[in-house]
Protein backbone atom coordinates (compact mmCIF):
# COMPACT_ATOMS: atom_id res chain seq x y z
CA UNK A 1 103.22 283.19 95.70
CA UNK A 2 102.99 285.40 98.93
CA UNK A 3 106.66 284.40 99.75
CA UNK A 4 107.98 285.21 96.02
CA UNK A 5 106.34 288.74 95.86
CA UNK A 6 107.50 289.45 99.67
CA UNK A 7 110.99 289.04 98.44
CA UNK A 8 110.65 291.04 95.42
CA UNK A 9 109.07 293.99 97.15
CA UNK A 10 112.09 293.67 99.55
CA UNK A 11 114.32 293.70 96.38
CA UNK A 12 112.77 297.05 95.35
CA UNK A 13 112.99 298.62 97.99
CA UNK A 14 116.93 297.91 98.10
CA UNK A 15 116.84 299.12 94.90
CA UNK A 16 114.80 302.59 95.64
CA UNK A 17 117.26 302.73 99.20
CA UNK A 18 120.26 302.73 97.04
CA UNK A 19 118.67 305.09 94.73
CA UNK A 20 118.68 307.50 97.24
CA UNK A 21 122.04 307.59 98.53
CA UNK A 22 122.87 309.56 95.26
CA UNK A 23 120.23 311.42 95.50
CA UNK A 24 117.60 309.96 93.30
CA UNK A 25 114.41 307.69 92.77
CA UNK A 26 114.65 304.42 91.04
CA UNK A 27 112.01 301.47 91.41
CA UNK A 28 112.33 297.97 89.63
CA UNK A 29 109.91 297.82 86.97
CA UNK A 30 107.77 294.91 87.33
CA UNK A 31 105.29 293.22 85.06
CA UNK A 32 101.66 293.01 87.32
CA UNK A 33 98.45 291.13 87.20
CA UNK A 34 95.06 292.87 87.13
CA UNK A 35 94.85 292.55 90.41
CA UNK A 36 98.63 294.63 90.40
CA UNK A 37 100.58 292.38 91.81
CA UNK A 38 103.60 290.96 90.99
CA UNK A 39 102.91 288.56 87.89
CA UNK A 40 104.24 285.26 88.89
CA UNK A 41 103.90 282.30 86.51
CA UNK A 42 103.59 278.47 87.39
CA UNK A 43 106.44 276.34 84.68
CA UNK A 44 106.98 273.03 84.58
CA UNK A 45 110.72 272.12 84.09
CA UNK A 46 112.13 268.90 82.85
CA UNK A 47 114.89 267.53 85.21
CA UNK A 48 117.29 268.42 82.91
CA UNK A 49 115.90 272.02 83.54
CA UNK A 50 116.43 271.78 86.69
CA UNK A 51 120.04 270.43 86.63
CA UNK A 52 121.18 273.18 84.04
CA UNK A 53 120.96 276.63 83.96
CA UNK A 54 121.50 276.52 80.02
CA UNK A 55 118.35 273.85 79.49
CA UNK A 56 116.24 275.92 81.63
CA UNK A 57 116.76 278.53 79.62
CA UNK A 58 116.23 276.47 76.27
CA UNK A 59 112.71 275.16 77.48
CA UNK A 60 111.84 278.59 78.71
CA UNK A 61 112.30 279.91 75.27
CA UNK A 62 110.13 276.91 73.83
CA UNK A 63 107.56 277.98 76.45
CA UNK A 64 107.74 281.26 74.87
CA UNK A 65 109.20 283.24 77.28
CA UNK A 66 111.06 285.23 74.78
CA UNK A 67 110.14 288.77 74.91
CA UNK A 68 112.41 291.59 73.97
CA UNK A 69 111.04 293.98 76.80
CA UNK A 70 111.52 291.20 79.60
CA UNK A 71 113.85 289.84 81.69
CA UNK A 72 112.84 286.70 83.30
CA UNK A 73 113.83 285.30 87.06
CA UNK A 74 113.40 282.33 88.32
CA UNK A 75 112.69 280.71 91.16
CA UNK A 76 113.90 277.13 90.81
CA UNK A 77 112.35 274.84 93.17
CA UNK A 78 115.67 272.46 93.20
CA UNK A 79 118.95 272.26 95.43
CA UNK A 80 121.53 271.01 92.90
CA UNK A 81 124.39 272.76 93.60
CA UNK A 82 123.15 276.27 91.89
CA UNK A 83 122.61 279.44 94.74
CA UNK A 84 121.68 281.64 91.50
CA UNK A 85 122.52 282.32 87.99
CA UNK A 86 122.16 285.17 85.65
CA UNK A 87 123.13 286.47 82.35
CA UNK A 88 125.35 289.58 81.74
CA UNK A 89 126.64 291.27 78.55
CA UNK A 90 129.80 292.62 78.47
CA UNK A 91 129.06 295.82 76.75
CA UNK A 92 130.05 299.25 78.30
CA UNK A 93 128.44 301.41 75.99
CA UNK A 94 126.49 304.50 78.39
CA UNK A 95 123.34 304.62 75.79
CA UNK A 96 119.91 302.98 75.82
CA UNK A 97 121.55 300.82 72.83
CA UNK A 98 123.39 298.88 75.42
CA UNK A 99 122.71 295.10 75.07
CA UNK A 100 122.09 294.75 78.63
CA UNK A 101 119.13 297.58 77.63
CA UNK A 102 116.72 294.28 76.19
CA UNK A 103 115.84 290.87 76.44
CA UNK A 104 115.16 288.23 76.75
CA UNK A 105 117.59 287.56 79.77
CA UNK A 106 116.99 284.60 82.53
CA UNK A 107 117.86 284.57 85.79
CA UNK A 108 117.61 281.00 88.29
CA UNK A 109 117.59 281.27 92.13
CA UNK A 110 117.49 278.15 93.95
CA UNK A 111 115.73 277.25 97.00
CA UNK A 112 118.65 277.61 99.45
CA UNK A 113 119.24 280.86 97.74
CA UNK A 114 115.69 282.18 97.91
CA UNK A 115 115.14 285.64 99.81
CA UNK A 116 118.87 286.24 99.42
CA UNK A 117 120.15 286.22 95.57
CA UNK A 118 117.05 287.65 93.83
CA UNK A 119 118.76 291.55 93.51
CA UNK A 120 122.24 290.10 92.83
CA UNK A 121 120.98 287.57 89.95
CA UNK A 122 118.56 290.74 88.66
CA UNK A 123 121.62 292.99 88.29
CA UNK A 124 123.37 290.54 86.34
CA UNK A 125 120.63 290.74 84.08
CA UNK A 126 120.52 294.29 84.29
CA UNK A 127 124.38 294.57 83.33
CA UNK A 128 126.58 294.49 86.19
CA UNK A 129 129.55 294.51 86.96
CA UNK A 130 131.24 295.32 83.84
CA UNK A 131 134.68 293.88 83.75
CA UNK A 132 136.40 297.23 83.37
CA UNK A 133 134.82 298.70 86.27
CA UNK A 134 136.57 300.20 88.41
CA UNK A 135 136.64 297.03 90.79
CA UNK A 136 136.19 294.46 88.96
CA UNK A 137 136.51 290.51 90.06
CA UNK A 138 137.41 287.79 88.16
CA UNK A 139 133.95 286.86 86.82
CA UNK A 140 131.53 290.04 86.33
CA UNK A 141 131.22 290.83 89.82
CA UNK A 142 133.29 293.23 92.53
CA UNK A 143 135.78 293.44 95.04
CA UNK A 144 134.89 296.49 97.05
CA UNK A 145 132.73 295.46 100.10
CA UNK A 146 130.05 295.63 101.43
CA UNK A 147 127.47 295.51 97.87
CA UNK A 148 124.94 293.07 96.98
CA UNK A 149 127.21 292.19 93.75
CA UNK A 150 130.46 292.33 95.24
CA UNK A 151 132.08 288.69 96.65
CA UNK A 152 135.74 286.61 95.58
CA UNK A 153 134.43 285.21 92.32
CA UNK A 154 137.71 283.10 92.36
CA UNK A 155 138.37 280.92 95.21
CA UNK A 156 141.95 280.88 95.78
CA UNK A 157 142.81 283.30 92.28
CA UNK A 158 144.35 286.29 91.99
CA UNK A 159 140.90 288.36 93.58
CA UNK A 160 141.67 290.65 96.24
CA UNK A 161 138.91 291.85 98.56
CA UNK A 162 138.62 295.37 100.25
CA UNK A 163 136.14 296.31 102.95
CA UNK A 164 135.28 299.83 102.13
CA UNK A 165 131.46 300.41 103.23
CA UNK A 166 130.00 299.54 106.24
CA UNK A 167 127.93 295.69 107.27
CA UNK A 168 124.60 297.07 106.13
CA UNK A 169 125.87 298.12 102.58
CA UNK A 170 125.40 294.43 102.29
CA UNK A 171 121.93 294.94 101.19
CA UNK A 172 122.43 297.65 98.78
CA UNK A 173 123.37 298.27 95.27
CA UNK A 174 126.88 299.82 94.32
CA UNK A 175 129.45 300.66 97.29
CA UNK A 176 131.17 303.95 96.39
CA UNK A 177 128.61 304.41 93.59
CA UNK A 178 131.18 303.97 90.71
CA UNK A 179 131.12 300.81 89.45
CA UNK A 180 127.78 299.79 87.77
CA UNK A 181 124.46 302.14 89.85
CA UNK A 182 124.46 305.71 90.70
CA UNK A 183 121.49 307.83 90.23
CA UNK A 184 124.11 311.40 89.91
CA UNK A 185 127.51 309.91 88.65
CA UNK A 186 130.02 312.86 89.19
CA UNK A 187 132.34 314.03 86.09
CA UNK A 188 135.31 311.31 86.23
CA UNK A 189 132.98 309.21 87.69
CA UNK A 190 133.14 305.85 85.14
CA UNK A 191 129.51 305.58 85.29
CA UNK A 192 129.02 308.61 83.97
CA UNK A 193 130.92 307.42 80.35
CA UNK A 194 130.02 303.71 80.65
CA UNK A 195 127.07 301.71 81.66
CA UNK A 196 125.09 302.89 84.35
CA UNK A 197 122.18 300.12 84.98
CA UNK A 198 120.77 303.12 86.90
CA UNK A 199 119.68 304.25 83.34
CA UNK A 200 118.09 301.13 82.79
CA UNK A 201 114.92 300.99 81.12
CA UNK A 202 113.92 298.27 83.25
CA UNK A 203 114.11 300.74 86.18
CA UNK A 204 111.25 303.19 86.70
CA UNK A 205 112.20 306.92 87.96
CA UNK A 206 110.13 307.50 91.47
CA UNK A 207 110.63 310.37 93.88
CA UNK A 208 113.80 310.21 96.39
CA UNK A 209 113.47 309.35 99.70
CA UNK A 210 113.57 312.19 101.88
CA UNK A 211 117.11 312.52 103.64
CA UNK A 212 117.35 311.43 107.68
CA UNK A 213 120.12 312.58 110.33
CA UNK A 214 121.35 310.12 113.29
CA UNK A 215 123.05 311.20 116.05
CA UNK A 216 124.95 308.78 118.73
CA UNK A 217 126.05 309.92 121.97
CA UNK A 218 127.32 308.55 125.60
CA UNK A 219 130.99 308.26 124.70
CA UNK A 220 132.46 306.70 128.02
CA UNK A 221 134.71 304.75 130.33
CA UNK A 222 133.67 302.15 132.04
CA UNK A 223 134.92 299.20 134.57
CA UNK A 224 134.97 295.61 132.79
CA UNK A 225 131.50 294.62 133.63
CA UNK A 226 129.32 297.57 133.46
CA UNK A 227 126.96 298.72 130.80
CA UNK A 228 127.29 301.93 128.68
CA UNK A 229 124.57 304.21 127.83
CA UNK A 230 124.50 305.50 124.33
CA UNK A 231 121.65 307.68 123.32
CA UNK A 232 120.23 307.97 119.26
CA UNK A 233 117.66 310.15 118.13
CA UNK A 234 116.59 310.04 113.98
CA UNK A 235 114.81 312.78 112.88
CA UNK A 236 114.05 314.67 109.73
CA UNK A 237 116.87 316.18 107.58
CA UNK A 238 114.75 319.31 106.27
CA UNK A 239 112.89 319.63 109.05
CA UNK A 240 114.53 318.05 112.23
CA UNK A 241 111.56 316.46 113.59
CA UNK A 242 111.75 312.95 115.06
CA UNK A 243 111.38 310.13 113.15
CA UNK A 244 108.95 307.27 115.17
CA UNK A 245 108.67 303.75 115.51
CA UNK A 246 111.47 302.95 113.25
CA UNK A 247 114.57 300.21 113.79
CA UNK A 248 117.76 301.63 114.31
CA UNK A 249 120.96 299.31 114.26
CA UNK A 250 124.07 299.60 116.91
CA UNK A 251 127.35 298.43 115.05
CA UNK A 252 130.79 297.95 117.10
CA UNK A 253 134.36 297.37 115.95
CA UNK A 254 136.74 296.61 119.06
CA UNK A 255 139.84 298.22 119.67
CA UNK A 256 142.34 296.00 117.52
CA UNK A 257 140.37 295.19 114.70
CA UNK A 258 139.26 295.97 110.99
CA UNK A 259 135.10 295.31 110.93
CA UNK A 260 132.15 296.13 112.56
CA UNK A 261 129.88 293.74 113.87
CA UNK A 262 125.96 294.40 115.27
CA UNK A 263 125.64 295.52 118.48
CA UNK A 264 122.01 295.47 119.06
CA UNK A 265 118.63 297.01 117.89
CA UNK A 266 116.21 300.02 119.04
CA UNK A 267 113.13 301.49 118.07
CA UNK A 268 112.40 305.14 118.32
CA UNK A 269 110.23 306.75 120.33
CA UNK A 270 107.94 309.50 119.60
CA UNK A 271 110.66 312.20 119.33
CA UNK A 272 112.69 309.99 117.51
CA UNK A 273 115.15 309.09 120.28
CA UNK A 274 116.65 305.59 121.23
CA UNK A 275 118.79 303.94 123.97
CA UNK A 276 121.74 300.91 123.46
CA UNK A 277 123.08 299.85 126.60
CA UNK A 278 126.39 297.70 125.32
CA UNK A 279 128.76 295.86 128.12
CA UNK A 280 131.62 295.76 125.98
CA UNK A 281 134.64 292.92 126.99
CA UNK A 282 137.35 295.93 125.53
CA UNK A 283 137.33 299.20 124.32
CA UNK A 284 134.81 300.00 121.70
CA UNK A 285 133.59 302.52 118.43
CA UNK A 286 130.09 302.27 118.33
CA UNK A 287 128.02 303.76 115.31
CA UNK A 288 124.11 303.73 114.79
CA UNK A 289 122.79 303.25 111.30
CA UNK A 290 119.23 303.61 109.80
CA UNK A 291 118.66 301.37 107.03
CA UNK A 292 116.10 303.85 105.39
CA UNK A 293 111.87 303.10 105.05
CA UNK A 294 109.56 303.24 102.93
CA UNK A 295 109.80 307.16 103.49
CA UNK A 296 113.29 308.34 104.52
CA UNK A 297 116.57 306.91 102.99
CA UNK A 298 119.37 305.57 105.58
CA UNK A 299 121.83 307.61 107.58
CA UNK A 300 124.73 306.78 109.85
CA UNK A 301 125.78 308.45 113.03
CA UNK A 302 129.22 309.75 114.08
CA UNK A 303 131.28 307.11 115.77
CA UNK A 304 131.24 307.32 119.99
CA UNK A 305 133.55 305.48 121.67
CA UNK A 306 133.60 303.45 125.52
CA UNK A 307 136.71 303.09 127.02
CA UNK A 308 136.81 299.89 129.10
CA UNK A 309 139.28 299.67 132.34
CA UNK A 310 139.73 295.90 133.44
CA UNK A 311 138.70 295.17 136.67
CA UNK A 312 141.79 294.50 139.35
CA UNK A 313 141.06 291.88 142.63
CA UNK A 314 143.40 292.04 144.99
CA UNK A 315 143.57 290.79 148.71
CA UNK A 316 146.07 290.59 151.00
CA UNK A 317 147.47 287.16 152.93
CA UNK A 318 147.75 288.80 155.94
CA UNK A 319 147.55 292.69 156.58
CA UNK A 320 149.69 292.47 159.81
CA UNK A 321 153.50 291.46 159.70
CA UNK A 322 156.76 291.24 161.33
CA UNK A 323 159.85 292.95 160.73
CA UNK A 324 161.74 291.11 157.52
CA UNK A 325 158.34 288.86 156.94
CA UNK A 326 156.92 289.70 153.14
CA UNK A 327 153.84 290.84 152.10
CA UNK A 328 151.51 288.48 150.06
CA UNK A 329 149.11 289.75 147.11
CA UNK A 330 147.09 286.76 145.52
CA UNK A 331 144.34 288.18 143.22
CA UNK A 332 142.69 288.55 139.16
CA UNK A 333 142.61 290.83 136.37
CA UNK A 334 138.74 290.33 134.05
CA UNK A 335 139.11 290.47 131.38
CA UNK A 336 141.46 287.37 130.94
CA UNK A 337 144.81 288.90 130.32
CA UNK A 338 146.74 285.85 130.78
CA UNK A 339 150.64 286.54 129.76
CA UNK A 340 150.49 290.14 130.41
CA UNK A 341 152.24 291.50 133.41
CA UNK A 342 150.75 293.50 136.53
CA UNK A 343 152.86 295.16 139.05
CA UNK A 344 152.68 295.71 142.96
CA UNK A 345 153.21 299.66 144.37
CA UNK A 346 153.86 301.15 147.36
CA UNK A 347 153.26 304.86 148.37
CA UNK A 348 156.28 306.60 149.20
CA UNK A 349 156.10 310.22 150.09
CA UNK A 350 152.88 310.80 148.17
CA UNK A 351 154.28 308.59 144.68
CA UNK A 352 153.86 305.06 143.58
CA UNK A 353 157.01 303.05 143.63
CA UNK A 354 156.93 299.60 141.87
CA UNK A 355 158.34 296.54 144.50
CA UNK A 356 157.13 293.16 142.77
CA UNK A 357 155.68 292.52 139.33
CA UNK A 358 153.97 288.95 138.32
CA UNK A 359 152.80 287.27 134.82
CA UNK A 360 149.48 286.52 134.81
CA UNK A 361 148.93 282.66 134.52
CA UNK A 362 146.24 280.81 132.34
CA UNK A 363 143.50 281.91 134.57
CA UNK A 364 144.21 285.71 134.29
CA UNK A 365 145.37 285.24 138.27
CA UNK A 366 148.51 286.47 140.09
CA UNK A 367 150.44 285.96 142.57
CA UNK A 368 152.82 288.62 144.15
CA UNK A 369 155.38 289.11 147.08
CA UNK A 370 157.49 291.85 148.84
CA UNK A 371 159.01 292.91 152.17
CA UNK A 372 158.30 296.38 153.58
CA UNK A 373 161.10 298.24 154.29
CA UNK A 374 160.88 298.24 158.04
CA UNK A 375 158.38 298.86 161.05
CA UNK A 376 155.21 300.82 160.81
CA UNK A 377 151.82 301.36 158.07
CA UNK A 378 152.43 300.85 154.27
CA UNK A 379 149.83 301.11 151.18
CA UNK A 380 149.81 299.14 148.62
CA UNK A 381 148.03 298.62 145.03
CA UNK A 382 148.17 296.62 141.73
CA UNK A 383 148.21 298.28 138.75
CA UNK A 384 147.41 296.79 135.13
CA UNK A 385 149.37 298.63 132.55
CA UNK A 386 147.11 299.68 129.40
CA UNK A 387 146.89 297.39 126.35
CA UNK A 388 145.74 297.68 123.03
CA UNK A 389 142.18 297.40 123.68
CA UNK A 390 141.74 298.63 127.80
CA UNK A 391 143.49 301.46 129.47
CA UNK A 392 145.07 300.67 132.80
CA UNK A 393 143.42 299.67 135.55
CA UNK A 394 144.10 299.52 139.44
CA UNK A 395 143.54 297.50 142.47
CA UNK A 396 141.58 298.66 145.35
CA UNK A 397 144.27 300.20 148.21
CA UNK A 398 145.63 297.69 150.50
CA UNK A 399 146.60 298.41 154.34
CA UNK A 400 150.22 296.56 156.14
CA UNK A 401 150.76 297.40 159.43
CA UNK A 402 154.44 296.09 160.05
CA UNK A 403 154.95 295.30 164.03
């Protein structure tokens, strides 16, 4: 029982999180024991139950769970092929008439779906996603990622995807607010002339959470290898005092590519402030996000981002040579660049002229040859041309003394 209402407190607080990203209060409204606590009854299923969302529901109804002002989840203790189940009506209608507005509606999770489809199967119930939402899938759910509601309903179908909120949206109700929860739709806004299960009466209206601001700074460039220092404080909106002794989540999206991933975790100190220290492999946007508490509703930081120069070894064969007798450079580029080209220079009246250039092999490593132009002291250096995800890079200065 301590598990079930652990994951439904978790649930509401999603709920009252995404609330307040437009601005307003919303809590799940739960049925409690005298004790108030969630009320959590014991049922004995056939193994038909089990097996079938529709006979659960039929013995649930002899059971007499069949009240008008419920809506019933379930946690099925079973693995047969179900993650979770829940009934929707298709019925747009913006009123408290709605059918989506009353039960009885059932909902199943199953036990490798517990902690993790509770809020999805509960907004079914509640009425989303409407097929003629504004991003609709194929089967009552969404296509605009990151949501709690949104996934490709249809395997290999039609069902296109987008990714337009960040990783931690995940968690939350309604990315972009228009397509079945905002607390403030806008005018033109299709929840604000079509079901909104924000106006559900199974919701209960509760003070917003009060509005935080993130910061995220340290942008940088740094040698393959080394470790940035970015720098977050979160602190009050209204007030700007520091928030303390809350998480705060580092996301990164390399040079080259589409999605963030998580970078790491800090908690804030008494002034609010935090410190990431990323090594990143390429050239990085970092952003630090606040998933909200059980005070302050989330916030995101500007984007800050490290440059990374690869790191060039060279060394010479010999640093002494003879008239006519060539020069040879053996060394590495780190990151592994393998296939990319680097190119040996020589200072010449205060410029860099290029005299050899090498692919890199398998190994990122390089071997390169020339023959100084005649008697006395050359330098020489490698150079890595920039890439899509690291600028260029050189090689320490090497010393020829020609005899």
């Amino acid at each position: 029982m301590t598990s079930l209402r652990e994951w439904m407190a978790q649930a509401d607080q999603a709920v009252w999180t995404s609330a307040g990203q437009t601005g307003g209060g919303k809590r799940l409204r739960f049925v409690t024991d005298n004790a108030c606590q969630l009320d959590v009854a014991r049922v004995t299923l056939t193994p038909a139950g089990d097996d079938s969302f529709s006979q659960m529901r039929i013995e649930l109804v002899a059971q007499g769970y069949t009240r008008t002002d419920r809506k019933y989840l379930v946690w099925v203790d079973a693995a047969v092929g179900i993650c979770g189940l829940g009934e929707v009506y298709g019925d747009t209608r913006p009123g408290q008439e709605n059918r989506n507005n009353r039960g009885p509606s059932y909902a199943r999770v199953d036990t490798p779906c517990w902690q993790y489809a509770e809020l999805h199967e509960i907004f079914h119930n509640l009425g989303a996603v409407q097929r003629d939402a504004p991003h609709p899938s194929a089967a009552w759910h969404c296509t605009d990622e990151a949501d709690v509601m949104c996934y490709d309903d249809d395997g290999s179908g039609p069902t296109v995807m987008t990714v337009v909120c960040p990783p931690e949206q995940e968690a939350l109700l309604d990315c972009g607010d228009n397509d079945y929860f905002s607390t403030n739709p806008a005018s033109g806004n299709y929840l604000a002339t079509h079901w909104n299960t924000a106006n559900s009466s199974f919701l209960q209206a509760d003070d917003a959470p009060r509005p935080a601001q993130l910061t995220l700074t340290g942008a940088a460039t740094i040698a393959y290898g080394d470790h940035a220092t970015l720098s977050t404080r979160l602190s009050d909106e209204q007030t700007t005092t520091g928030v303390e002794g809350e998480q705060v989540n580092l996301f990164a999206r390399r040079a080259g590519t589409a999605g963030e991933l998580g970078a790491g975790t800090a908690t804030t100190a008494a002034d609010g402030a935090a410190a990431f220290a990323p090594a990143p492999a390429a050239t990085t946007t970092y952003r630090a996000s606040f998933p909200g508490s059980g005070t302050y509703g989330t916030a995101s930081s500007p984007q800050v981002t490290v440059t990374v120069r690869p790191t060039v070894a060279a060394r010479l064969q010999a640093s002494t040579v003879t008239k006519r007798q060539s020069i040879v450079v053996t060394g590495s580029v780190a990151p592994n660049h393998h296939g990319q080209r680097v190119y040996l220079q020589r200072q010449t009246n205060g410029t860099w002229k290029g005299v050899a250039t090498a692919t890199l092999t398998n190994a990122s490593a390089y071997t390169l040859t020339a023959t100084p132009p005649a008697r006395g002291s050359f330098t020489y250096r490698v150079v890595k041309r920039a890439d899509a995800d690291h600028i260029s890079a050189t090689s320490r200065t090497l010393a020829v003394t020609v005899r």
